[in-house]
C-alpha atoms as a PDB file:
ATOM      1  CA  UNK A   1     -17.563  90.832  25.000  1.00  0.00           C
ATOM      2  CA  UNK A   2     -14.246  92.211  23.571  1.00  0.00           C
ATOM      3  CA  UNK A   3     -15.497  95.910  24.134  1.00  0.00           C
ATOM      4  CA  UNK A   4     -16.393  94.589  28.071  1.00  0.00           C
ATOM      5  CA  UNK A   5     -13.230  93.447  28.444  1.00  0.00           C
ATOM      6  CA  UNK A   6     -11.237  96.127  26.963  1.00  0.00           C
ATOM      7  CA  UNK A   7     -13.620  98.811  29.334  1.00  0.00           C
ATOM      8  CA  UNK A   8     -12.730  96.600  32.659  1.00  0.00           C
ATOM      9  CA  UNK A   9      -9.209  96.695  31.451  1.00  0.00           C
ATOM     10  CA  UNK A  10      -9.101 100.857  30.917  1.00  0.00           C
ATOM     11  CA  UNK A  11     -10.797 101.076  34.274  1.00  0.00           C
ATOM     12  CA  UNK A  12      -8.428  98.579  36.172  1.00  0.00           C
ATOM     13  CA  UNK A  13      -5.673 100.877  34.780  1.00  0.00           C
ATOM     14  CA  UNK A  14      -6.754 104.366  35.878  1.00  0.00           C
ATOM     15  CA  UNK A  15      -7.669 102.568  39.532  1.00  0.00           C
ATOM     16  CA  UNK A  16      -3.893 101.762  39.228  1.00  0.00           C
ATOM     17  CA  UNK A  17      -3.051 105.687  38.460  1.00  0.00           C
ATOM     18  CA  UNK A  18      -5.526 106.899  41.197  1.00  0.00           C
ATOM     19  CA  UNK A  19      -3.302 104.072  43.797  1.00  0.00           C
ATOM     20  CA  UNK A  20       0.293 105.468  42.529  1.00  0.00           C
ATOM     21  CA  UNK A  21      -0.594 109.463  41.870  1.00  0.00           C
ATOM     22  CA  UNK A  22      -3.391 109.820  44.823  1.00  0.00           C
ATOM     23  CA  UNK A  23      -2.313 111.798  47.266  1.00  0.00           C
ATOM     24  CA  UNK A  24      -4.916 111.073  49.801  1.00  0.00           C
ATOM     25  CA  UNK A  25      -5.929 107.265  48.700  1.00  0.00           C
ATOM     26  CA  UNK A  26      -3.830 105.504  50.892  1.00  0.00           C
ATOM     27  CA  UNK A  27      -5.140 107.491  53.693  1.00  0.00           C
ATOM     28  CA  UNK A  28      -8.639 106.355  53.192  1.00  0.00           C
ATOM     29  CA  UNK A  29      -7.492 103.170  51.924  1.00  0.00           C
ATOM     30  CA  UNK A  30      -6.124 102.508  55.422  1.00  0.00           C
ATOM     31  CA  UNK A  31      -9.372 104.368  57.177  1.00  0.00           C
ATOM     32  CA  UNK A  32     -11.252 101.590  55.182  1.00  0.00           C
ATOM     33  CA  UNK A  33      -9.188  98.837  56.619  1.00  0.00           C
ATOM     34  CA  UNK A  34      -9.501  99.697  59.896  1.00  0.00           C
ATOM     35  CA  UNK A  35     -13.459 100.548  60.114  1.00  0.00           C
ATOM     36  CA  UNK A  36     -14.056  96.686  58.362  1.00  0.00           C
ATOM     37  CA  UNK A  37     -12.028  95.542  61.239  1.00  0.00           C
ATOM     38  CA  UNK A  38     -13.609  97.066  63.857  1.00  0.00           C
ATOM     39  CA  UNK A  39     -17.038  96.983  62.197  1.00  0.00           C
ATOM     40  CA  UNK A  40     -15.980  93.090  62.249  1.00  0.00           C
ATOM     41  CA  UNK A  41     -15.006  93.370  65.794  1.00  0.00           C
ATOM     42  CA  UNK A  42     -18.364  95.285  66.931  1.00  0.00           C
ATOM     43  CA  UNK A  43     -20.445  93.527  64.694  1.00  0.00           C
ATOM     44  CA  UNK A  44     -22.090  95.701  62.900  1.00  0.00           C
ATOM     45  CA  UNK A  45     -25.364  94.941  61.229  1.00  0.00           C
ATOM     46  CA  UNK A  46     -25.649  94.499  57.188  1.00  0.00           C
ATOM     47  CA  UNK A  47     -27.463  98.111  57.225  1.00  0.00           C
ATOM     48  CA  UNK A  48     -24.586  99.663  58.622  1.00  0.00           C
ATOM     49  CA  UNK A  49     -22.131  97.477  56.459  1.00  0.00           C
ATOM     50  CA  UNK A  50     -24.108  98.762  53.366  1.00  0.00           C
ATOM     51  CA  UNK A  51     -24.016 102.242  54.897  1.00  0.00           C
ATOM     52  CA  UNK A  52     -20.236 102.048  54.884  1.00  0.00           C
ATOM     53  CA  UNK A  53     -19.852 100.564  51.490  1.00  0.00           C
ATOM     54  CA  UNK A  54     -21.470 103.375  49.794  1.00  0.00           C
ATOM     55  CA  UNK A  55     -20.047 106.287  52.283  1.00  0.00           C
ATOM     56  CA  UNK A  56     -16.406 104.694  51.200  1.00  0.00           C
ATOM     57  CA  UNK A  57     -16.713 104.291  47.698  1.00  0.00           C
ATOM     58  CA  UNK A  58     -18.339 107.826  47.581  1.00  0.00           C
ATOM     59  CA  UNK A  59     -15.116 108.998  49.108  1.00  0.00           C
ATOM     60  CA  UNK A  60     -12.999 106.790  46.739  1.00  0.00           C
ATOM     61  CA  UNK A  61     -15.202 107.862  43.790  1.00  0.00           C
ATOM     62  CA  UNK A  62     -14.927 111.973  44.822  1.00  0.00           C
ATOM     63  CA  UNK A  63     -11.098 111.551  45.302  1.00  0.00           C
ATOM     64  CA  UNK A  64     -10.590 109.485  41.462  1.00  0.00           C
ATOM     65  CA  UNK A  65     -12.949 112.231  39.793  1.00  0.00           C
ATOM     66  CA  UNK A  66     -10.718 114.936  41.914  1.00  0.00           C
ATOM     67  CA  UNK A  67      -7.606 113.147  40.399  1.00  0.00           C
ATOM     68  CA  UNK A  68      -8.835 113.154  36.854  1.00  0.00           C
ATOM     69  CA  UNK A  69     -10.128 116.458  37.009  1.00  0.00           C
ATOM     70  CA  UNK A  70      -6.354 117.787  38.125  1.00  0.00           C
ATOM     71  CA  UNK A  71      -4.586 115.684  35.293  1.00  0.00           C
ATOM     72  CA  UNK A  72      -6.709 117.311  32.588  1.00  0.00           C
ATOM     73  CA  UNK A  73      -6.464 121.003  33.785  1.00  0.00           C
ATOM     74  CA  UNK A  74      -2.772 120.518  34.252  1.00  0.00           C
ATOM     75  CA  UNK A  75      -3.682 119.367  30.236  1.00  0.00           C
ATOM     76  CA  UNK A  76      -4.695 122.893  29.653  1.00  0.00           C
ATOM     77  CA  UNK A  77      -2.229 125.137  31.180  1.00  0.00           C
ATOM     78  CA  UNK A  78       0.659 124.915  33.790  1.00  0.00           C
ATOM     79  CA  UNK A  79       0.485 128.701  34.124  1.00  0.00           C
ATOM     80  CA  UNK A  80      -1.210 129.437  37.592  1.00  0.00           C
ATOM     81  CA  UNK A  81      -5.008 130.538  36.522  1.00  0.00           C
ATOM     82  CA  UNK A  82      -7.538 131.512  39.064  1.00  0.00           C
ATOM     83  CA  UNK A  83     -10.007 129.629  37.002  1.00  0.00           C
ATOM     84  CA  UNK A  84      -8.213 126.455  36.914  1.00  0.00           C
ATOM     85  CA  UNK A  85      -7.229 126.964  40.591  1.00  0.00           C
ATOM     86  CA  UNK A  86     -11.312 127.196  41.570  1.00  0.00           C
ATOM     87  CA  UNK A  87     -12.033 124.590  39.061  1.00  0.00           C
ATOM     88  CA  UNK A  88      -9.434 122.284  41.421  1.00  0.00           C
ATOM     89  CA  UNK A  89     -10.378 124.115  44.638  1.00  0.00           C
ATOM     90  CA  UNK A  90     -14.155 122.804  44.041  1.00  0.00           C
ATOM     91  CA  UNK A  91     -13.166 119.265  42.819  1.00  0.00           C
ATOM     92  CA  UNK A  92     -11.056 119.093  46.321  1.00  0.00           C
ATOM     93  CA  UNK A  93     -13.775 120.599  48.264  1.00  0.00           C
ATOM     94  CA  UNK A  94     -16.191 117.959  46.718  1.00  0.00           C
ATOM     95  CA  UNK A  95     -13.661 114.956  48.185  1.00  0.00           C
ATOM     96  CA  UNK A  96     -14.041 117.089  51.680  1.00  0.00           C
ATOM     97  CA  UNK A  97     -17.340 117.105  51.711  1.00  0.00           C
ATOM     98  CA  UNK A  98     -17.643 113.236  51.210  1.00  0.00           C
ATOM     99  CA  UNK A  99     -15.305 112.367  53.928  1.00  0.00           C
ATOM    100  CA  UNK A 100     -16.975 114.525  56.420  1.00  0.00           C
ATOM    101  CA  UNK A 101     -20.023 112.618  55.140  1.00  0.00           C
ATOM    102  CA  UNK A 102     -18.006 109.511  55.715  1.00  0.00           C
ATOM    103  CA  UNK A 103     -17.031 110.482  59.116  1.00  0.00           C
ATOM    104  CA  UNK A 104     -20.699 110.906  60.308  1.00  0.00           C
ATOM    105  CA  UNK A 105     -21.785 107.812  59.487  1.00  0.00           C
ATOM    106  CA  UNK A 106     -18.723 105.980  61.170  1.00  0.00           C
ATOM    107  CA  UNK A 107     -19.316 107.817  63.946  1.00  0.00           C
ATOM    108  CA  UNK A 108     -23.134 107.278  64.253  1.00  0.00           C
ATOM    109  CA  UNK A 109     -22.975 103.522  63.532  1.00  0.00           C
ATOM    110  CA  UNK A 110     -19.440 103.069  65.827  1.00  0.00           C
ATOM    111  CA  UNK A 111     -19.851 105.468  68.758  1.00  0.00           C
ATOM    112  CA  UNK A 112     -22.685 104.043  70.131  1.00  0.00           C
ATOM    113  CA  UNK A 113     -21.161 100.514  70.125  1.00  0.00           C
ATOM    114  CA  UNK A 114     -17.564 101.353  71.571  1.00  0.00           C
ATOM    115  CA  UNK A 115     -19.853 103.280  74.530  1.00  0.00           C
ATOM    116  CA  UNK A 116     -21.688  99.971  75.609  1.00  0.00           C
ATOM    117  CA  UNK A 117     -18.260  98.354  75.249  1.00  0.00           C
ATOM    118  CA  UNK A 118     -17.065 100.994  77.871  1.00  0.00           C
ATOM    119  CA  UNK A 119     -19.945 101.318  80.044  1.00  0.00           C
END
């Protein structure tokens, strides 16, 4: 139980680096916000909730293993390397690709609602 609660207690802390050194995690942080409050507001269905759940902590995830993956190259050298620069140039891609990901689905489960709203 001691190891458990040492682990949850390592985690908690690098979820506090990832919130003070993220660059982008306050962006999606606030994207979050807002699609629970208009998923609230449209009513989405508990598919589409768990849809959103796991296309925003894929983002989260892809931007904390981005973050980690910067603080240990900058471990190995300062000095600008191509290979380090790819190495972070593929981590960041990896974050792009989830938020496109994310995007889709907000836009397939929200656009459709916000149209009958209009129409």
């Amino acid at each position: 139980m001691k190891k458990t609660i040492k682990s949850l207690g390592y985690a908690s802390r690098g979820v506090g680096i990832i919130l003070r050194e993220g660059r982008n995690i306050k962006i999606y942080l606030f994207i979050i916000a807002l699609s629970v409050l208009l998923g609230f507001s449209l009513g989405i269905s508990t598919s589409e909730w768990l849809v959103l759940l796991i296309c925003f902590g894929l983002v989260l995830s892809a931007e904390a293993f981005n973050t980690s993956l910067e603080h240990t190259l900058d471990c190995v050298s300062r000095d600008h390397r191509e290979d380090i620069k790819d190495a972070k140039d593929v981590a960041a891609g990896a974050v792009l690709l989830a938020a496109i990901a994310n995007i889709i689905a907000v836009v397939i489960i929200f656009l459709p609602k916000i149209i009958k709203m209009l129409v």
